[in-house]
Protein backbone atom coordinates (compact mmCIF):
# COMPACT_ATOMS: atom_id res chain seq x y z
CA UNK A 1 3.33 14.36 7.81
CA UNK A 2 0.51 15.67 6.11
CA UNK A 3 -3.42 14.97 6.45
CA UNK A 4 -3.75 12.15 4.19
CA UNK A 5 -0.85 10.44 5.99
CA UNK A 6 -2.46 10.72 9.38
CA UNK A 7 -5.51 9.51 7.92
CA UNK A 8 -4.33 6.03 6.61
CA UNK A 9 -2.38 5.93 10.22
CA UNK A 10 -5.52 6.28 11.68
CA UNK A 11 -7.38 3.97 9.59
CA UNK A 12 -4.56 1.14 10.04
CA UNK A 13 -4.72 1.36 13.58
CA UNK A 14 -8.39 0.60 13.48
CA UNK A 15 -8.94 -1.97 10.37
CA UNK A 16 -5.35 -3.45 9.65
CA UNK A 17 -6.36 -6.18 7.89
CA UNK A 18 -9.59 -4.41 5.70
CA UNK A 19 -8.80 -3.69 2.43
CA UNK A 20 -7.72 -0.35 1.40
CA UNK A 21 -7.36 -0.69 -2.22
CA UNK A 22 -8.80 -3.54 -4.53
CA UNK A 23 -7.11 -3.18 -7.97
CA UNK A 24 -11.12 -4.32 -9.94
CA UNK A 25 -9.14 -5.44 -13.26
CA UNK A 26 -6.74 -7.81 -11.05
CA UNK A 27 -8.75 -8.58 -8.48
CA UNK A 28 -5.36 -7.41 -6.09
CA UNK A 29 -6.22 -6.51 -2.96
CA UNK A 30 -3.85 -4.16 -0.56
CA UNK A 31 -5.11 -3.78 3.25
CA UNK A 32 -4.40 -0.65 5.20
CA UNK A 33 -1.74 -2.20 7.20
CA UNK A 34 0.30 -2.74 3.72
CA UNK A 35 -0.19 0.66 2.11
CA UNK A 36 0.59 1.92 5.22
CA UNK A 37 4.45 -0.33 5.31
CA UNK A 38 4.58 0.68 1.58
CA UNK A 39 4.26 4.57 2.58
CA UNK A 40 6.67 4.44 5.46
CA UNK A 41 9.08 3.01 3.60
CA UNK A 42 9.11 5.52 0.35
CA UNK A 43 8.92 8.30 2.77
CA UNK A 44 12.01 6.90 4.56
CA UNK A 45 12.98 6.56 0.75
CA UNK A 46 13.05 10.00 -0.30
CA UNK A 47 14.00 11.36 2.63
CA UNK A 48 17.53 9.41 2.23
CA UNK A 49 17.82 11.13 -0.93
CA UNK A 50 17.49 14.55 0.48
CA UNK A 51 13.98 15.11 -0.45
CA UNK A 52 12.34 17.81 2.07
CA UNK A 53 9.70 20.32 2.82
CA UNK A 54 9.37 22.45 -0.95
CA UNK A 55 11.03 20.01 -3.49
CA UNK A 56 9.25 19.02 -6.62
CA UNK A 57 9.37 14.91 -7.37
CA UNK A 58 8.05 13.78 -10.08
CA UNK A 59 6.53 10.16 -10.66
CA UNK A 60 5.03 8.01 -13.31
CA UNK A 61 1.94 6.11 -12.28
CA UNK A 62 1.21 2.41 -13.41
CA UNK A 63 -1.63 1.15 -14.50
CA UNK A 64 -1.54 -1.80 -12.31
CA UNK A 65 -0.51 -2.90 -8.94
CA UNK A 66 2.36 -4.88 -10.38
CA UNK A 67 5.00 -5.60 -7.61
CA UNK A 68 3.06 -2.23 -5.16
CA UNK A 69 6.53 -0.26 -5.90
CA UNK A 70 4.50 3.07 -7.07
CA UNK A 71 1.31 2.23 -4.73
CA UNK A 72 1.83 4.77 -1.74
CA UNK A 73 3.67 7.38 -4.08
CA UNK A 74 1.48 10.35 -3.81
CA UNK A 75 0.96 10.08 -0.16
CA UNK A 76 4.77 8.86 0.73
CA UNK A 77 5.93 12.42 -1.16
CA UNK A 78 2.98 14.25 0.48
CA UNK A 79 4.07 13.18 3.46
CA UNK A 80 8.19 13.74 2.72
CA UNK A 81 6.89 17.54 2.85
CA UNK A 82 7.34 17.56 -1.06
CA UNK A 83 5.64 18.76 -3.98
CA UNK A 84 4.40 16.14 -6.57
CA UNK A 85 4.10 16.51 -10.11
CA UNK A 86 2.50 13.93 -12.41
CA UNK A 87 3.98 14.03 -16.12
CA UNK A 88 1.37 13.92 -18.88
């Protein structure tokens, strides 16, 4: 797990329910407690793959919240012990 990980733990444990991301164009709101399910579960994600410690994963970012598949992305592979690399 790295730092950024332990720091949204941290922060879920003591506002759950405050938001943690508001999407401004949308209006979507995402509360700790969420981004944190979202990052547990694409860490448990790549890790099922065989993603560990020193691999390179690669991901293309939205510009929108859509259905919250990509929200959690950097800090699920951060936390997978992988590298992440963000195509131009």
């Amino acid at each position: 797990m790295n730092n950024v990980s332990l720091d949204i733990e941290a922060a879920t444990q003591q506002r759950a329910d405050k938001s943690a991301i508001v999407h401004a164009p949308s209006g979507d709101v995402v509360s700790y407690r969420l981004l944190a399910e979202r990052v547990e579960a694409l860490t448990g994600a790549l890790r099922s793959f065989g993603i560990e410690k020193g691999d390179r994963v690669a991901i293309r970012r939205s510009s929108s919240l859509g259905n919250g598949e990509p929200l959690g992305s950097p800090i699920a592979i951060g936390a997978s012990g992988a590298a992440r690399s963000l195509p131009g």
